[in-house]
N, C-alpha and C. Protein backbone atom coordinates (compact mmCIF):
# COMPACT_ATOMS: atom_id res chain seq x y z
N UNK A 1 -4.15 -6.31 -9.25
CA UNK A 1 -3.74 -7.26 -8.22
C UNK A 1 -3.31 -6.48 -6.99
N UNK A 2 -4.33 -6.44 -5.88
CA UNK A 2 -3.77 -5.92 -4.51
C UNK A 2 -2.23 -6.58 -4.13
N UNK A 3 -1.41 -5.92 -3.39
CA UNK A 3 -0.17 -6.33 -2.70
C UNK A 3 -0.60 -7.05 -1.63
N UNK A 4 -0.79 -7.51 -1.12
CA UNK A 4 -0.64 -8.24 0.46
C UNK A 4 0.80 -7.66 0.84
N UNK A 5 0.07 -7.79 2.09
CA UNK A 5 1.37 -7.52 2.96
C UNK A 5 2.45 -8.30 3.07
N UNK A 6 2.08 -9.72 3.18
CA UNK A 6 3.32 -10.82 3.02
C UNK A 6 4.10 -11.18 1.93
N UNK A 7 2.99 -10.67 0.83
CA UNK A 7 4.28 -10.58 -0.06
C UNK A 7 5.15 -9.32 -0.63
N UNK A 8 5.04 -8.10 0.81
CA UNK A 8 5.80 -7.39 -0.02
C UNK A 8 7.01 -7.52 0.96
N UNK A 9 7.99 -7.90 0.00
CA UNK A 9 9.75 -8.03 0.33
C UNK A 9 10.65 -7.67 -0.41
N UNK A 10 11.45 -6.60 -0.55
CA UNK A 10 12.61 -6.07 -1.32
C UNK A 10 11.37 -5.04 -2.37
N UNK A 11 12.61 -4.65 -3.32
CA UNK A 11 12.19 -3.50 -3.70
C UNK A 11 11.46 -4.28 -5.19
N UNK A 12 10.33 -3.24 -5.59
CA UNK A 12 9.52 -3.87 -6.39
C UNK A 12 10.12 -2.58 -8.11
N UNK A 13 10.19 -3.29 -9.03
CA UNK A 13 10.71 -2.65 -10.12
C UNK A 13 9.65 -2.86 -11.34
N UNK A 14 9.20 -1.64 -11.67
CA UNK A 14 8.18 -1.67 -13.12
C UNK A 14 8.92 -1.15 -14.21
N UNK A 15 8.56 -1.17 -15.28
CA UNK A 15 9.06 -0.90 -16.23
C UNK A 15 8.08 -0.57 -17.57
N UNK A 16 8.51 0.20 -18.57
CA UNK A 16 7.94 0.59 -19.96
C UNK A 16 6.83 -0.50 -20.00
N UNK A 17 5.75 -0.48 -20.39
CA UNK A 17 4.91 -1.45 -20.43
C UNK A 17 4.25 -2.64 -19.53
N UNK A 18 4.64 -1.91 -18.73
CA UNK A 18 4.12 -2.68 -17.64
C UNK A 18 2.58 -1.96 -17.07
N UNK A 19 1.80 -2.54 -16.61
CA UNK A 19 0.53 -1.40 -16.57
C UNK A 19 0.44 -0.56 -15.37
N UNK A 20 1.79 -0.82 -14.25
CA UNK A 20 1.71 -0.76 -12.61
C UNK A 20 2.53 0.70 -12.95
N UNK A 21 3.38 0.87 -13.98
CA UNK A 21 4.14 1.72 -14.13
C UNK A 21 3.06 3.09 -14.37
N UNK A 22 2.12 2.85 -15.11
CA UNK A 22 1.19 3.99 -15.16
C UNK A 22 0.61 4.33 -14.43
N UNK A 23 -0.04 3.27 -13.14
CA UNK A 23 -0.80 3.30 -12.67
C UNK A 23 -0.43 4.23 -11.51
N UNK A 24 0.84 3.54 -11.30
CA UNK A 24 1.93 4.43 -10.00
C UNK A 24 1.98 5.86 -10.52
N UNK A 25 2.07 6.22 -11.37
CA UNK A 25 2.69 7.60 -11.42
C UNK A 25 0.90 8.44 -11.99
N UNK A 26 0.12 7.82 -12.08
CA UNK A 26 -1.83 8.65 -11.92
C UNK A 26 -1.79 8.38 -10.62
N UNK A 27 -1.08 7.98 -9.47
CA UNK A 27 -2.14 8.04 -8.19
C UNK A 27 -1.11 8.95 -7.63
N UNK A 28 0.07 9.09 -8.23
CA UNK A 28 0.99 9.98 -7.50
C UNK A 28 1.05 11.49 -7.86
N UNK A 29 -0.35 11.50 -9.11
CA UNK A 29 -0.48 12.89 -9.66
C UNK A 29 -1.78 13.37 -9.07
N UNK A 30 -2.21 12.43 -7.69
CA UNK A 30 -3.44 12.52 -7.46
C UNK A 30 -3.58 13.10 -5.77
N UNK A 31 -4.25 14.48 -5.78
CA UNK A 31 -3.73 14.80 -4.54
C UNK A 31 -4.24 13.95 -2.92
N UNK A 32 -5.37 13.61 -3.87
CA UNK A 32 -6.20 12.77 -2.65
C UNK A 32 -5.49 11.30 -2.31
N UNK A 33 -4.92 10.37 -3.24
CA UNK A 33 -4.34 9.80 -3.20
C UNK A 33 -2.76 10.04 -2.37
N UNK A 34 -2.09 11.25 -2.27
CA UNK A 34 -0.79 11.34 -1.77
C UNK A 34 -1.12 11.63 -0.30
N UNK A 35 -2.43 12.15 -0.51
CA UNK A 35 -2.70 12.57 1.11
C UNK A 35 -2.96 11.40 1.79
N UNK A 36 -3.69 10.29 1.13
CA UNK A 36 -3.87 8.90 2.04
C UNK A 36 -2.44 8.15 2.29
N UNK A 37 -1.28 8.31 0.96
CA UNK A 37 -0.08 7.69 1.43
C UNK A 37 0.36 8.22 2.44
N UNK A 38 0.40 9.90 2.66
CA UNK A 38 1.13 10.23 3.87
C UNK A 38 0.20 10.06 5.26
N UNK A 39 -0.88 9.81 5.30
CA UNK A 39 -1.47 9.28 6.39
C UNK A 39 -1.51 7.60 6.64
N UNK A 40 -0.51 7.14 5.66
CA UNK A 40 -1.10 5.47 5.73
C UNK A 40 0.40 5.04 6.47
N UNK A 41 1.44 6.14 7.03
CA UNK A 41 2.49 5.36 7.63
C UNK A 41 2.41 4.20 9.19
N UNK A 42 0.85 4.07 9.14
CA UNK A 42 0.80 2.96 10.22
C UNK A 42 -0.57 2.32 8.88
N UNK A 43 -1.12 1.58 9.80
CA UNK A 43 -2.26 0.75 9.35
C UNK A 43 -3.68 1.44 9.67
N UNK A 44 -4.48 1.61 9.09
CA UNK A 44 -5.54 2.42 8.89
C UNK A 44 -6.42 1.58 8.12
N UNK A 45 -7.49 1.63 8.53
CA UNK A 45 -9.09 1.24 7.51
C UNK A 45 -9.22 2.27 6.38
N UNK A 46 -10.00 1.83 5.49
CA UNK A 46 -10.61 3.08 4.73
C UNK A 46 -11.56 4.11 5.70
N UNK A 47 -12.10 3.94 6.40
CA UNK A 47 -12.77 4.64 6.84
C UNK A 47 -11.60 6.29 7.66
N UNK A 48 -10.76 5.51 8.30
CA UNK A 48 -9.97 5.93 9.12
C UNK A 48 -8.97 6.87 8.17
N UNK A 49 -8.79 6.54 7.49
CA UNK A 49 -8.06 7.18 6.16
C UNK A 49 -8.68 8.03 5.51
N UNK A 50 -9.94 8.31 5.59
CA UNK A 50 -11.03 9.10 4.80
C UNK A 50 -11.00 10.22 6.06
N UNK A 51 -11.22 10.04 7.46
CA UNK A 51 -11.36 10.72 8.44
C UNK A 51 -9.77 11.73 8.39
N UNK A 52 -9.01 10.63 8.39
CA UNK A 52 -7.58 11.44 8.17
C UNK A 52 -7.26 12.31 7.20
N UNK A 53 -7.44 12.06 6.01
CA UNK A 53 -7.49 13.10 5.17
C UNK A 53 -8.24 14.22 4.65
N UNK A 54 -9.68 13.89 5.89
CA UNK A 54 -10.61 14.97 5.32
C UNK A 54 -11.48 14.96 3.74
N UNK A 55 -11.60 13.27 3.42
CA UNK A 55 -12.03 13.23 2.40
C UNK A 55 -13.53 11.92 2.35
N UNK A 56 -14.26 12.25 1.44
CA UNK A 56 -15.16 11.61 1.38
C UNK A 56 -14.94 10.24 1.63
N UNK A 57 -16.13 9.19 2.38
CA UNK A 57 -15.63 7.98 2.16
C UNK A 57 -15.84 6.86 0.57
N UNK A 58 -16.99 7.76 0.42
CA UNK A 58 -16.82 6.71 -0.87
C UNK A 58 -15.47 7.13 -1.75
N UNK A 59 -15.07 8.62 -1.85
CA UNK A 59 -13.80 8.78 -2.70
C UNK A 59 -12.75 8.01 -2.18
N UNK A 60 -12.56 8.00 -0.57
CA UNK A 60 -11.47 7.05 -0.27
C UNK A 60 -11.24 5.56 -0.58
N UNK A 61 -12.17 5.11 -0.19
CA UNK A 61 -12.97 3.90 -1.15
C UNK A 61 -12.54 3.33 -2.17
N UNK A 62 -12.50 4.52 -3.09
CA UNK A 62 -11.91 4.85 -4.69
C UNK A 62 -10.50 4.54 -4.71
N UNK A 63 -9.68 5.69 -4.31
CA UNK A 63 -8.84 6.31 -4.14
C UNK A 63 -7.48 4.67 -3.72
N UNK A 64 -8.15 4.18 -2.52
CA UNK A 64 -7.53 3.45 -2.21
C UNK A 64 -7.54 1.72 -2.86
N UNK A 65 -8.67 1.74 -3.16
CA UNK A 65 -8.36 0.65 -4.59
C UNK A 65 -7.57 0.53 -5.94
N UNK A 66 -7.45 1.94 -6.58
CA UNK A 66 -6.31 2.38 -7.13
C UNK A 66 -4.94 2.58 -6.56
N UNK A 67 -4.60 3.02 -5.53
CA UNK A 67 -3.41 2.54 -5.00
C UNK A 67 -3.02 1.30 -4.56
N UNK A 68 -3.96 0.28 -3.83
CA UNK A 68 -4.12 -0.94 -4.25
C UNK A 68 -3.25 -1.88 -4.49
N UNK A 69 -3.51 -1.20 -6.06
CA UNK A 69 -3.03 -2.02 -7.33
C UNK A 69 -1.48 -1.22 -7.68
N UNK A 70 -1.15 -0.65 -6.85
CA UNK A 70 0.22 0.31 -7.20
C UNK A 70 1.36 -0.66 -5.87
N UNK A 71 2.66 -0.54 -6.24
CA UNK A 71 3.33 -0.84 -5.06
C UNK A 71 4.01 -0.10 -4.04
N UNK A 72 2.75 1.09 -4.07
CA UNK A 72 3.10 1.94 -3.02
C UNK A 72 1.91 1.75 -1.42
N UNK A 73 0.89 1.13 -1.56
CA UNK A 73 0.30 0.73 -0.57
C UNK A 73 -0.18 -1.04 -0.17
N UNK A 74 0.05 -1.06 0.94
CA UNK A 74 -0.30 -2.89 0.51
C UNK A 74 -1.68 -2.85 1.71
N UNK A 75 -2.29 -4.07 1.39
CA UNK A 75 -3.25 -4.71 1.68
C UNK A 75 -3.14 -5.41 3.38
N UNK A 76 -3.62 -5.47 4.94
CA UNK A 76 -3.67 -6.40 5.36
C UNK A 76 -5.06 -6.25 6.14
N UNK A 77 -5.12 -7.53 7.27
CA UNK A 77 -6.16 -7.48 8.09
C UNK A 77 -6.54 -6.98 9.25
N UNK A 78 -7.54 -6.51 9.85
CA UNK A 78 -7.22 -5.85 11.11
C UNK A 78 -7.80 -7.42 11.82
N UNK A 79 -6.99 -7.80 12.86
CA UNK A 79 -8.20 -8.79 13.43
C UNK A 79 -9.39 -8.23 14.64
N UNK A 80 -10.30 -8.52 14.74
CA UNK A 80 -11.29 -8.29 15.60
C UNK A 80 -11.66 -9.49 17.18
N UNK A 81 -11.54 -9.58 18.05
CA UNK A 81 -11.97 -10.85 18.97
C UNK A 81 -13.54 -11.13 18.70
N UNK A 82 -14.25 -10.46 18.22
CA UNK A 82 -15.50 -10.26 17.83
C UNK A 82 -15.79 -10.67 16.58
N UNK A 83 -15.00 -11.09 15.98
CA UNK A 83 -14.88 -11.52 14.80
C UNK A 83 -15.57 -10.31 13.15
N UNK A 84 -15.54 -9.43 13.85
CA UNK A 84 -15.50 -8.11 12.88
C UNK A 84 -13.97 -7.52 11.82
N UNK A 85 -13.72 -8.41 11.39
CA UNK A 85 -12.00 -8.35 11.22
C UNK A 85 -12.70 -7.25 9.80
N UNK A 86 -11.33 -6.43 9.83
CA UNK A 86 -11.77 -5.64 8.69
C UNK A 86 -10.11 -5.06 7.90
N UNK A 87 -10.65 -5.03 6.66
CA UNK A 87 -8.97 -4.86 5.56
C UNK A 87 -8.23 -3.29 6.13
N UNK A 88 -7.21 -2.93 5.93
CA UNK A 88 -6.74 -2.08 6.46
C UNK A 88 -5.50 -1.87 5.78
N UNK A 89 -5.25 -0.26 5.33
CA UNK A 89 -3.78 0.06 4.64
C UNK A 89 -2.79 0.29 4.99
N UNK A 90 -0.96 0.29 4.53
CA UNK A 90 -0.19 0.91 5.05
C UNK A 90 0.86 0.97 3.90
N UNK A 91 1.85 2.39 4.07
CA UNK A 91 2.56 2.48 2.98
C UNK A 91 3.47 1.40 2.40
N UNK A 92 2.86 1.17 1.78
CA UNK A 92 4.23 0.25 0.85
C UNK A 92 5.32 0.04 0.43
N UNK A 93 5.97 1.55 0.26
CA UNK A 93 6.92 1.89 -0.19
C UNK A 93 7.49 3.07 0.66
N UNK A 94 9.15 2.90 0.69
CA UNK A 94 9.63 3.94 1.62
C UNK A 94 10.76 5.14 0.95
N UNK A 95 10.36 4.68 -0.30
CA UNK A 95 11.63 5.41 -1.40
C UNK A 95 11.51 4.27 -2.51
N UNK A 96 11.42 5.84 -3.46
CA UNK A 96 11.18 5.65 -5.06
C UNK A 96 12.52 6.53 -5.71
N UNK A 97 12.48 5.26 -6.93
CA UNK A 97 13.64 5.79 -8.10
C UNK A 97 13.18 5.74 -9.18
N UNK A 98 13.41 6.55 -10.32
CA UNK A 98 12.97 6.93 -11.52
C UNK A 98 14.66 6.86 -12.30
N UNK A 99 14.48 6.16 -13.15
CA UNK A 99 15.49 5.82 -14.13
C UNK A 99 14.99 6.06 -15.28
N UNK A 100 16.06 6.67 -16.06
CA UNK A 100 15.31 7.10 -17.70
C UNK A 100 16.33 6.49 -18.39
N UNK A 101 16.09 5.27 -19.16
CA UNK A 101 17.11 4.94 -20.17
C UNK A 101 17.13 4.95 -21.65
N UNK A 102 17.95 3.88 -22.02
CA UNK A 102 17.42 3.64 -23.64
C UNK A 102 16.07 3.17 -23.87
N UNK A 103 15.63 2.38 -22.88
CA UNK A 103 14.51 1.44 -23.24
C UNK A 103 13.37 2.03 -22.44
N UNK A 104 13.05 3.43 -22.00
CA UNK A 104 12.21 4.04 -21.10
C UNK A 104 12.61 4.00 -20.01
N UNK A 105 11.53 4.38 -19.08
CA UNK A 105 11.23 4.45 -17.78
C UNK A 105 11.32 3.37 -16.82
N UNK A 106 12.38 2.87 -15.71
CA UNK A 106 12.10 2.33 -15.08
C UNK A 106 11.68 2.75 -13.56
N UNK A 107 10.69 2.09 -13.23
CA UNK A 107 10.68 2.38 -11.65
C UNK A 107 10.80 1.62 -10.29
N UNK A 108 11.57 2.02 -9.39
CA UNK A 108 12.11 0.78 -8.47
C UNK A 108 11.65 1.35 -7.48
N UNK A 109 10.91 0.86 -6.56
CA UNK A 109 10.21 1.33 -5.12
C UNK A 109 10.75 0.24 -4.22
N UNK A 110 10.95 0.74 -3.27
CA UNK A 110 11.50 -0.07 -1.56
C UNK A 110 10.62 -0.22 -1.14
N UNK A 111 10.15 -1.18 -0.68
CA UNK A 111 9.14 -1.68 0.04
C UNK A 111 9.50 -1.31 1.68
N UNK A 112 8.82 -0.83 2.27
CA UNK A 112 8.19 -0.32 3.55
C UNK A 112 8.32 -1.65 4.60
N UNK A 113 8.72 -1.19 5.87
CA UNK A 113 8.64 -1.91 7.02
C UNK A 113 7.26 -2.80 7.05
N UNK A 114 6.87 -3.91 7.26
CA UNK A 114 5.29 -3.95 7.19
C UNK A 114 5.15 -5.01 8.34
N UNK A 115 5.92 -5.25 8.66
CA UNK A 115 5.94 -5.95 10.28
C UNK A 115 4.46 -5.68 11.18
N UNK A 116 4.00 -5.04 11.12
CA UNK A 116 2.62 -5.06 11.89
C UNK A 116 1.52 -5.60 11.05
N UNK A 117 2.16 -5.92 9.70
CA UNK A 117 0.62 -6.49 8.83
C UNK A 117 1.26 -7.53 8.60
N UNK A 118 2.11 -8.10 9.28
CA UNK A 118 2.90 -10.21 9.39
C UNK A 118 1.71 -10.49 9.92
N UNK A 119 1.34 -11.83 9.06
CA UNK A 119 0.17 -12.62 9.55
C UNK A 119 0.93 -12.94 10.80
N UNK A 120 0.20 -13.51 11.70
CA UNK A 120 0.09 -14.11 13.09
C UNK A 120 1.03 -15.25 12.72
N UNK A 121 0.73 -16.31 11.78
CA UNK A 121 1.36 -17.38 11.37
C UNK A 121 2.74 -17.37 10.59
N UNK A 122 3.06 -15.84 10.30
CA UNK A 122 4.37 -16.14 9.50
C UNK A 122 5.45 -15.52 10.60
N UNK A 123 5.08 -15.04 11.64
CA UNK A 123 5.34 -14.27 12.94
C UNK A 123 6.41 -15.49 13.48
N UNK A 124 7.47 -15.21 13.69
CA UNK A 124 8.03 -16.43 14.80
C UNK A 124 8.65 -15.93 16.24
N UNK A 125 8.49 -16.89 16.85
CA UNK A 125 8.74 -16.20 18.57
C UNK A 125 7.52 -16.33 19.55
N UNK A 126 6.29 -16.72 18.68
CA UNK A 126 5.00 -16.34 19.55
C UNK A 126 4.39 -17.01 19.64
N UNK A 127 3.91 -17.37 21.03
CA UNK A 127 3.07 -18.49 21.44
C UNK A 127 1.88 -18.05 21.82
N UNK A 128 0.73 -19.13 21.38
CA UNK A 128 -0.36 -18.99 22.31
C UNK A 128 -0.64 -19.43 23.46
N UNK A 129 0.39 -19.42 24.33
CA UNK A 129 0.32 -19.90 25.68
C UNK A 129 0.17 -18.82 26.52
């Protein structure tokens, strides 16, 4: 399940058995993957992200569908006036915690400023006048 941008608010928490919990900590063992988080602190295409990191585009491609699904990158749109609108990434998360208890591993990530990937419509203050 991609994040959207609108719904990421407050900090997101996985836990022992959860499948996000694994998933987070293979893309964070992944160098190509850490290199797109630290280039994704604005909004970026895949393409643009592949250019940034110096990495193939189909691997980015990859790379960034697996993070994806992690709640360290979220999902929004770029709009186009041309109507070329195209998906585009940005970090998700701005600080991670690792808790080790009785019951395993928990993990709690802060969700990231994402104010530039607010739909148009959830935006208030702004007119089309």
């Amino acid at each position: 399940m991609k994040r959207q941008a609108s719904y990421a608010t407050g900090p997101t928490t996985v836990t022992e058995g959860d499948e996000t919990l694994d998933a987070t900590f293979d893309v964070l063992a992944d160098s190509d993957c850490r290199a797109i988080l630290g280039a994704a602190d604005t909004p970026m295409t895949t393409r643009e992200l592949a250019d940034a990191c110096d990495i193939a585009l189909s691997t980015a491609y990859r790379k960034v569908e697996r993070l994806s699904e992690t709640p360290l990158l979220v999902e929004g749109v770029r709009f186009d006036p041309e109507g070329d609108h195209a998906a585009e990434y940005s970090r998700g998360a701005t600080d991670a915690e690792i808790e080790l208890g009785d019951d395993g591993v928990t993990l709690t990530v802060e969700d990231a400023a994402v104010d530039s990937l607010t739909p148009a419509a959830e935006t208030t203050g702004i007119s089309a006048d």
